[in-house]
PDB file of N, CA and C in Angstrom:
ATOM      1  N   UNK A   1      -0.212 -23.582   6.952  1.00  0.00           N
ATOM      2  CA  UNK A   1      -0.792 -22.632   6.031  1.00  0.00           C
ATOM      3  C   UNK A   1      -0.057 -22.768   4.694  1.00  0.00           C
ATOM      4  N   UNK A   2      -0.661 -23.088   3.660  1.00  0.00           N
ATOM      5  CA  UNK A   2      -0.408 -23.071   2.162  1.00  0.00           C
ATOM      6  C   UNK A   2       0.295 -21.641   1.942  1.00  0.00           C
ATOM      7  N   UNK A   3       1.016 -21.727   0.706  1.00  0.00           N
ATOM      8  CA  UNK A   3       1.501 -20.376   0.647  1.00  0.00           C
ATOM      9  C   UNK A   3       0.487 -19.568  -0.458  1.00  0.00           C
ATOM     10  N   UNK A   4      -0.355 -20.407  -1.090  1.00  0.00           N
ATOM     11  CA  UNK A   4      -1.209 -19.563  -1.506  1.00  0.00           C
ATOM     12  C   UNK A   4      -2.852 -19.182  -0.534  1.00  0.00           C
ATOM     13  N   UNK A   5      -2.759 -19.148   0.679  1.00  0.00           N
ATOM     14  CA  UNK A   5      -3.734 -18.885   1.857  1.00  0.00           C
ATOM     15  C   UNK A   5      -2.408 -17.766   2.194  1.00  0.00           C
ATOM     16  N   UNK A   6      -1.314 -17.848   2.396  1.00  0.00           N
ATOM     17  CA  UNK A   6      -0.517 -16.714   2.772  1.00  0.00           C
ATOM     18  C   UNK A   6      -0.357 -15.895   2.052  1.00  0.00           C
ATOM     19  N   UNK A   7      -0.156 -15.905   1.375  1.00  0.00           N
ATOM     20  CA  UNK A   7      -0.203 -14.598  -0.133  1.00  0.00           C
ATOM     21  C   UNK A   7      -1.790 -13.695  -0.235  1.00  0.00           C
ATOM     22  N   UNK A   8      -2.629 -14.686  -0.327  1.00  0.00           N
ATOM     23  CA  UNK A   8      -4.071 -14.448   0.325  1.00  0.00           C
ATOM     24  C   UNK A   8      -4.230 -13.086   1.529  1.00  0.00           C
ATOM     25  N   UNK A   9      -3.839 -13.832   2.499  1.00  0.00           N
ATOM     26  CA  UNK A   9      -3.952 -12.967   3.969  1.00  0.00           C
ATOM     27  C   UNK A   9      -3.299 -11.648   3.851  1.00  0.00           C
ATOM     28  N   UNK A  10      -2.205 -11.594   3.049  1.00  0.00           N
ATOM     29  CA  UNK A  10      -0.990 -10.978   2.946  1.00  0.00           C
ATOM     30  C   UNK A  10      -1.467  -9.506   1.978  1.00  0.00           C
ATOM     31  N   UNK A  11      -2.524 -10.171   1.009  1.00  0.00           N
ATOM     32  CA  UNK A  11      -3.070  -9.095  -0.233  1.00  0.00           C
ATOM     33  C   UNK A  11      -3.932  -8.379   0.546  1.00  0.00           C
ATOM     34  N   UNK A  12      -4.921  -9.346   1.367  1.00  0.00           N
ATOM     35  CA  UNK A  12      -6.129  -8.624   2.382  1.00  0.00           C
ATOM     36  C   UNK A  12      -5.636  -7.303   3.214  1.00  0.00           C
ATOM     37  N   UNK A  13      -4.705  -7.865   3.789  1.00  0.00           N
ATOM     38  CA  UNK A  13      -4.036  -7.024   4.602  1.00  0.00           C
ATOM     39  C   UNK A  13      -3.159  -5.593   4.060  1.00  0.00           C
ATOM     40  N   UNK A  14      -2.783  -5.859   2.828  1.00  0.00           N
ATOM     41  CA  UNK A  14      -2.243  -4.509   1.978  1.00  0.00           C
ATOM     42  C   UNK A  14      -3.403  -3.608   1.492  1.00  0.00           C
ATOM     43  N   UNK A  15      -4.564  -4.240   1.042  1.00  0.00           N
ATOM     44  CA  UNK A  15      -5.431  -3.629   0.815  1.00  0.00           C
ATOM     45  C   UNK A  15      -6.378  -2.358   1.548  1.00  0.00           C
ATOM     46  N   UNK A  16      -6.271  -3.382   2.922  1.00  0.00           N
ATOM     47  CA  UNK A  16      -6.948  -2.532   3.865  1.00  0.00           C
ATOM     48  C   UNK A  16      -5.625  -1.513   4.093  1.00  0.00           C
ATOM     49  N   UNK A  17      -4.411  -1.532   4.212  1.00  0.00           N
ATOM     50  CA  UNK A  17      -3.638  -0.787   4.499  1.00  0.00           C
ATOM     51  C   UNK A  17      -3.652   0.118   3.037  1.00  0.00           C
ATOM     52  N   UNK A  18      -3.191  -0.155   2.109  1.00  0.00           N
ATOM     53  CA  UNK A  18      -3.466   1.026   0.807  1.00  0.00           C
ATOM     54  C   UNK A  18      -4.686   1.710   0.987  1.00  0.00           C
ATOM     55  N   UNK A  19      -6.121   0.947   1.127  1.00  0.00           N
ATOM     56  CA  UNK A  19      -7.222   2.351   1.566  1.00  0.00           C
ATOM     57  C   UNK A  19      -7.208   3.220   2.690  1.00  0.00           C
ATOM     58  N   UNK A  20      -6.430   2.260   3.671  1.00  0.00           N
ATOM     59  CA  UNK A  20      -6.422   3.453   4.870  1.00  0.00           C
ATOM     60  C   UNK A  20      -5.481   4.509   4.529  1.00  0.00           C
ATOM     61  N   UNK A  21      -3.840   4.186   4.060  1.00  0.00           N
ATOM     62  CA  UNK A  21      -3.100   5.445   4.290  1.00  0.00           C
ATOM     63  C   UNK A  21      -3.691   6.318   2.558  1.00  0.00           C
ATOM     64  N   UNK A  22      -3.827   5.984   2.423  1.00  0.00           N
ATOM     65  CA  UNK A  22      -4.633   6.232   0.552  1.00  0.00           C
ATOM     66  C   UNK A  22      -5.784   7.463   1.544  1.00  0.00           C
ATOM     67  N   UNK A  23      -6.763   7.559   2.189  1.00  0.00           N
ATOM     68  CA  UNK A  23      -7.644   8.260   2.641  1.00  0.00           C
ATOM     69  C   UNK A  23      -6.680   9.278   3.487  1.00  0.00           C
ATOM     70  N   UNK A  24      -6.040   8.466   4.307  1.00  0.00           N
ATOM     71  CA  UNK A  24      -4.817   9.641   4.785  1.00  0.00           C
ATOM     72  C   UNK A  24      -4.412  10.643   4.142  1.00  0.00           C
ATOM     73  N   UNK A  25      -3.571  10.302   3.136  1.00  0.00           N
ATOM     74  CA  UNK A  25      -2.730  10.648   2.399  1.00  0.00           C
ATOM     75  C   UNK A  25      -3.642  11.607   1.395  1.00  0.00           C
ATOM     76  N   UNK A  26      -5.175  11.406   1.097  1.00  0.00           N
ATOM     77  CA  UNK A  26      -5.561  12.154   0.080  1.00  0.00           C
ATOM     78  C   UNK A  26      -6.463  13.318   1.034  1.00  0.00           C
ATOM     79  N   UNK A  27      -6.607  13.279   2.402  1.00  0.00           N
ATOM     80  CA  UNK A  27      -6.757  13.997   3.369  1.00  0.00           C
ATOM     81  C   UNK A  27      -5.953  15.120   3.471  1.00  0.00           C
ATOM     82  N   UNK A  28      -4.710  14.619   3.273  1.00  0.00           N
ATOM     83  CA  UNK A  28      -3.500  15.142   3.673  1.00  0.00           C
ATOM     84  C   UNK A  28      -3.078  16.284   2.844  1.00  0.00           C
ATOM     85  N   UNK A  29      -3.254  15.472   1.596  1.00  0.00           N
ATOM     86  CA  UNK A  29      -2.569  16.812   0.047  1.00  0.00           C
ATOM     87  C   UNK A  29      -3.668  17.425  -0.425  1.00  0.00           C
ATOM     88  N   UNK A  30      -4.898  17.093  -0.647  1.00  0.00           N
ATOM     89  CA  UNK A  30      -6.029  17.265  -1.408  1.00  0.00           C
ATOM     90  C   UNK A  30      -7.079  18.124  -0.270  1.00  0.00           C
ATOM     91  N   UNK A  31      -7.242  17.758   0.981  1.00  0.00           N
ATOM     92  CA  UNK A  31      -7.914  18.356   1.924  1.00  0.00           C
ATOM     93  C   UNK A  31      -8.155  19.420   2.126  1.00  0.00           C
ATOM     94  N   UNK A  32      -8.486  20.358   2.578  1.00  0.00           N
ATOM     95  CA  UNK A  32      -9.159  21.398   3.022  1.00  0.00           C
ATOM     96  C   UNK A  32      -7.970  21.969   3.898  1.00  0.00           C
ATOM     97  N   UNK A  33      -7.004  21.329   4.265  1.00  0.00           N
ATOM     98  CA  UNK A  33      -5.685  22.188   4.730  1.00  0.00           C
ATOM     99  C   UNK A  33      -4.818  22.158   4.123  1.00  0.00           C
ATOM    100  N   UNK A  34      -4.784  21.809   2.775  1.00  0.00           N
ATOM    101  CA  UNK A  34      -4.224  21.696   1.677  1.00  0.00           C
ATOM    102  C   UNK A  34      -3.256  22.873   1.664  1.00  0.00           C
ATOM    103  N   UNK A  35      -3.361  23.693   1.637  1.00  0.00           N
ATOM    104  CA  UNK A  35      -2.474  25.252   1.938  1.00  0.00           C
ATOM    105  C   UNK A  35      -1.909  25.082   3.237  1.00  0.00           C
ATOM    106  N   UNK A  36      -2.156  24.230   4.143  1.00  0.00           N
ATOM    107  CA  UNK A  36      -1.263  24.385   5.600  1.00  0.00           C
ATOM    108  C   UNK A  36      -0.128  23.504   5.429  1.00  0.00           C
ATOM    109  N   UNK A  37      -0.052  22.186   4.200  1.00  0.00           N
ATOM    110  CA  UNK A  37       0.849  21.665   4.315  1.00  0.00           C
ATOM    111  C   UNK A  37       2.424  21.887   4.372  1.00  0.00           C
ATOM    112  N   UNK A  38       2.444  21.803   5.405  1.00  0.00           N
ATOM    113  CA  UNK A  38       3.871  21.743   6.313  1.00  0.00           C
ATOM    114  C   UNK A  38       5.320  21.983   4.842  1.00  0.00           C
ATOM    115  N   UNK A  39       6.276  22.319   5.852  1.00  0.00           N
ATOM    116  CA  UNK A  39       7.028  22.974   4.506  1.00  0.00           C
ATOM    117  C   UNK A  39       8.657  21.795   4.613  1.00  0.00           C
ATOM    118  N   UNK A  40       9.263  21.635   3.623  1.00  0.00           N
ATOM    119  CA  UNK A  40      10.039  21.057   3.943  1.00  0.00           C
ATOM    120  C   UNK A  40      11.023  21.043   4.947  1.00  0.00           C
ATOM    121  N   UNK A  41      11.325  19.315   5.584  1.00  0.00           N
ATOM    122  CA  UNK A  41      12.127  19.964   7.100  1.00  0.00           C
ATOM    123  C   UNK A  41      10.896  19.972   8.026  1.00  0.00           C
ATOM    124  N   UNK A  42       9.671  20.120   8.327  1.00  0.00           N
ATOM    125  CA  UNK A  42       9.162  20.616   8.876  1.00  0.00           C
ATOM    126  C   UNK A  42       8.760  18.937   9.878  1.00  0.00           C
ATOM    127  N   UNK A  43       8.559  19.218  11.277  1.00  0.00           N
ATOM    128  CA  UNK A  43       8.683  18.236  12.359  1.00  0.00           C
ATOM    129  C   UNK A  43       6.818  17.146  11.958  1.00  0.00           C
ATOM    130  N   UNK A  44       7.443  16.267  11.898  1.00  0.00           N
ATOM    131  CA  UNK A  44       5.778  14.587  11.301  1.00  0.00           C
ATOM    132  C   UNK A  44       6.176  14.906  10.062  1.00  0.00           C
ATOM    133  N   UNK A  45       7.571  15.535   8.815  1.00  0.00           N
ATOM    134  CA  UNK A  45       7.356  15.221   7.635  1.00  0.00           C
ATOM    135  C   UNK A  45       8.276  14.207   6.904  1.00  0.00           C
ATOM    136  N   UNK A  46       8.440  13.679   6.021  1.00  0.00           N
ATOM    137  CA  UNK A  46       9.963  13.013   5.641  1.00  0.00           C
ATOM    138  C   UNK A  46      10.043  14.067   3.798  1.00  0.00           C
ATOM    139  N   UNK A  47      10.865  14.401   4.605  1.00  0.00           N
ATOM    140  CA  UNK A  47      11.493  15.251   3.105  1.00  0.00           C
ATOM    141  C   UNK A  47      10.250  16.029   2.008  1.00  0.00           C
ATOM    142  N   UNK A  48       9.286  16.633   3.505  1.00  0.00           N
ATOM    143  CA  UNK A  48       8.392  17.823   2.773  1.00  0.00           C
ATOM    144  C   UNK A  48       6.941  16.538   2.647  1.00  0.00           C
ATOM    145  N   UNK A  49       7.221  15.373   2.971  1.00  0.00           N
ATOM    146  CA  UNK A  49       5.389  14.785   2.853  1.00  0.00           C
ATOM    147  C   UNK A  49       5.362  13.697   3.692  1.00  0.00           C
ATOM    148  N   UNK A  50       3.969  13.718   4.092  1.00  0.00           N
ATOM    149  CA  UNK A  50       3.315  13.263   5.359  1.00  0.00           C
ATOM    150  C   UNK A  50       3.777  11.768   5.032  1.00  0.00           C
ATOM    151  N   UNK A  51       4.117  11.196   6.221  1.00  0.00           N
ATOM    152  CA  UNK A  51       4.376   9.698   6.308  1.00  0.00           C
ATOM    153  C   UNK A  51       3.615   8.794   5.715  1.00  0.00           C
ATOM    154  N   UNK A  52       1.813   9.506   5.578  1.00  0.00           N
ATOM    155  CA  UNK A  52       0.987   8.538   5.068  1.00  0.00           C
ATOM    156  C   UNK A  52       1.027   8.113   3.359  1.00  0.00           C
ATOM    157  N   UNK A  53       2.224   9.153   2.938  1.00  0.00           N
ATOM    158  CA  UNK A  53       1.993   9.086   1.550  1.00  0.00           C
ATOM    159  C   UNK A  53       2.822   8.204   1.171  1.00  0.00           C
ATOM    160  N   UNK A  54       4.076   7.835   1.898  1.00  0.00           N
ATOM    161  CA  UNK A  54       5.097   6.474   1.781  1.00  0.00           C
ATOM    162  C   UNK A  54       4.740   5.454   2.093  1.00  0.00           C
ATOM    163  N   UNK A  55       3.759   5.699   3.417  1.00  0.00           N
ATOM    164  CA  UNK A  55       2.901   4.648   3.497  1.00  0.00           C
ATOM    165  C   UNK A  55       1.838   4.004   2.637  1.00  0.00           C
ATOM    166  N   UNK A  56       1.515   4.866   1.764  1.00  0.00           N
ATOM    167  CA  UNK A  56       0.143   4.238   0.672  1.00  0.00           C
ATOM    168  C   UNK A  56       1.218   3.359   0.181  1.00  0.00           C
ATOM    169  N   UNK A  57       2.287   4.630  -0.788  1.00  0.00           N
ATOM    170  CA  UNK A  57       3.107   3.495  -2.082  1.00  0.00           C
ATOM    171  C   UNK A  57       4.081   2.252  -1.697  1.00  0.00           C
ATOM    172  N   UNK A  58       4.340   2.149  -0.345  1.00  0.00           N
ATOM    173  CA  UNK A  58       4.869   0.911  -0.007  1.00  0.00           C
ATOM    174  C   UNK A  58       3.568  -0.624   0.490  1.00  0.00           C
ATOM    175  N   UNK A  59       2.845  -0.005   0.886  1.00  0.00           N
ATOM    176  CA  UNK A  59       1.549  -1.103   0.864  1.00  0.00           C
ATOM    177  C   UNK A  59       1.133  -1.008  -0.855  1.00  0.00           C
ATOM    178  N   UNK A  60       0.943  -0.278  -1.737  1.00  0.00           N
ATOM    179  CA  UNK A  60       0.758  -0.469  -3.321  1.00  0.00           C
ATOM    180  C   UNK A  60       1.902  -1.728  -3.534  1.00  0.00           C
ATOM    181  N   UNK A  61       3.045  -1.115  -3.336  1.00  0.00           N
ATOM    182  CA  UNK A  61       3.895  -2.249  -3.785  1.00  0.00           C
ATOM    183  C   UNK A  61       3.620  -3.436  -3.131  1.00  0.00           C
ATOM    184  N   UNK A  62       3.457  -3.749  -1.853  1.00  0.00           N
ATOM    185  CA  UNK A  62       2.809  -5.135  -1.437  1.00  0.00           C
ATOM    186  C   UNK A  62       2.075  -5.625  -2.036  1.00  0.00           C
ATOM    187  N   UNK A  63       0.470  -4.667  -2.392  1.00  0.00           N
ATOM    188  CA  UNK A  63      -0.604  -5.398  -3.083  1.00  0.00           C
ATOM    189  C   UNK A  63       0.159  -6.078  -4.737  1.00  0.00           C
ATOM    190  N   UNK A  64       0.862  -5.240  -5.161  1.00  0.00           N
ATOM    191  CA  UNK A  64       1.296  -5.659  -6.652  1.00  0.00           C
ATOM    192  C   UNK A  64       2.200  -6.960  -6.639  1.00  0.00           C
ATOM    193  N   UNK A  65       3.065  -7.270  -5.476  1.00  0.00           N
ATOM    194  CA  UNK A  65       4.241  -8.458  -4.832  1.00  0.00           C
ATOM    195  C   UNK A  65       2.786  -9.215  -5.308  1.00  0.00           C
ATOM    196  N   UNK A  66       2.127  -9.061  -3.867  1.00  0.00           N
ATOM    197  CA  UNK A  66       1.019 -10.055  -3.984  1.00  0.00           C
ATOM    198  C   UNK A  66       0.133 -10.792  -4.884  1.00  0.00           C
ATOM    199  N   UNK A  67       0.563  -9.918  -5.308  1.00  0.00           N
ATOM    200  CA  UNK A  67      -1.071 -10.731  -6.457  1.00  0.00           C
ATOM    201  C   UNK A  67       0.006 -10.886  -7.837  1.00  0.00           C
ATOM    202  N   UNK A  68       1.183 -10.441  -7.869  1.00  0.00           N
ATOM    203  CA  UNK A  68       2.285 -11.462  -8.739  1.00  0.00           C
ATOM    204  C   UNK A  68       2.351 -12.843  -8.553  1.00  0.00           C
ATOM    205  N   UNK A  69       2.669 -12.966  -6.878  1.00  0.00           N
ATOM    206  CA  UNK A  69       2.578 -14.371  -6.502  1.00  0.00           C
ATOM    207  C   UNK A  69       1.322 -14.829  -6.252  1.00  0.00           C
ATOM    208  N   UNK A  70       0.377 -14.599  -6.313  1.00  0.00           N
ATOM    209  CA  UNK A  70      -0.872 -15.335  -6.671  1.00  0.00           C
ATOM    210  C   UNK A  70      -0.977 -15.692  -7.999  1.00  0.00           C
ATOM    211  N   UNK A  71      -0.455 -15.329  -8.762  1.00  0.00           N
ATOM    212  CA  UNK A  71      -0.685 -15.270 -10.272  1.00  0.00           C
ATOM    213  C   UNK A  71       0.263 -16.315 -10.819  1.00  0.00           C
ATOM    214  N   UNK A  72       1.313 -16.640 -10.078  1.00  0.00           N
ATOM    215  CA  UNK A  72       2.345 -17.589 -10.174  1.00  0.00           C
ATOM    216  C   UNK A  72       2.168 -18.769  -9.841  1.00  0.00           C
ATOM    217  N   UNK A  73       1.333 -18.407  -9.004  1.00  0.00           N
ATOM    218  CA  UNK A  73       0.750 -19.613  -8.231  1.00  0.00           C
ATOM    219  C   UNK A  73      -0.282 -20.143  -8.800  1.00  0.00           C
ATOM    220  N   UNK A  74      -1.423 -19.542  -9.454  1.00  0.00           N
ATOM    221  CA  UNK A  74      -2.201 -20.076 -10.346  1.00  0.00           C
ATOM    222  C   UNK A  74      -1.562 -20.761 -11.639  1.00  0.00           C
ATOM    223  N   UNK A  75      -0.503 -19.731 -11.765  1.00  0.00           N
ATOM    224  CA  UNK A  75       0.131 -20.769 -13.520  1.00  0.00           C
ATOM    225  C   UNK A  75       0.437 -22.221 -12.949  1.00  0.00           C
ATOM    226  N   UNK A  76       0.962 -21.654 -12.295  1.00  0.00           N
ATOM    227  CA  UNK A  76       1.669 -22.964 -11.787  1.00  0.00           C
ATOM    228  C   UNK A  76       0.769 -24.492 -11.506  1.00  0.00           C
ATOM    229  N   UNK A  77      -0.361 -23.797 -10.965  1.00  0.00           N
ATOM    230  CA  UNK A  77      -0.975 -24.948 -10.673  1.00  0.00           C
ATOM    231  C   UNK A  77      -1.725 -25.330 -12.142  1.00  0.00           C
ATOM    232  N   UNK A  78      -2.103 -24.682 -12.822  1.00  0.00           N
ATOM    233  CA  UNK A  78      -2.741 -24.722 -14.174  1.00  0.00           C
ATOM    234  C   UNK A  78      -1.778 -26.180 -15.178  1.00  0.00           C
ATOM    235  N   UNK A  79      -0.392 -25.749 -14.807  1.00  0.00           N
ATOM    236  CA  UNK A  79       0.513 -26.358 -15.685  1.00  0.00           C
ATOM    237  C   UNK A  79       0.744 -27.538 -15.465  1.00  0.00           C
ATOM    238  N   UNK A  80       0.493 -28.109 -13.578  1.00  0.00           N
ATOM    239  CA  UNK A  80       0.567 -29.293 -12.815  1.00  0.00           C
ATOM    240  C   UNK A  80      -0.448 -30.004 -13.133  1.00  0.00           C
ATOM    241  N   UNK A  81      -1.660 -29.611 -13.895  1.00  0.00           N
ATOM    242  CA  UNK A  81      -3.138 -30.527 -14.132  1.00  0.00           C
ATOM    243  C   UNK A  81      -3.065 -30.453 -15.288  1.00  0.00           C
TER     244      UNK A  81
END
């Protein structure tokens, strides 16, 4: 596997993960139990918010890794021809 087919797979895969915990996460704060959210300390939270919301911004940061090195990878090849 090329590393630009891996970087590829790698963006696919953040993506679907940023919309999933992204729907979570806007479930979560924005939702209709929006007033039930759990208080800091409180047991499924990390420091007052739902796991899914660390989860969006650490798959964000993947998608952004990703498509840096796609982008590197295009110069790069641009500069080789």
């Amino acid at each position: 596997m090329s590393l630009k087919r891996a970087m590829q797979v790698i963006l696919a895969i953040a993506l679907f993960g940023a919309s999933f915990s992204g729907a979570l996460t806007y479930k979560e704060l924005f939702g209709r139990s929006a007033a039930a959210c759990p208080t800091v300390g409180a047991p499924g939270t990390v420091f007052g918010y739902p796991a899914c919301v660390y989860g969006f911004f650490m798959y964000v940061i993947i998608v952004i890794v990703a498509m840096l090195g796609l982008a590197s990878e295009a110069r790069r090849e641009d500069a080789a021809t």
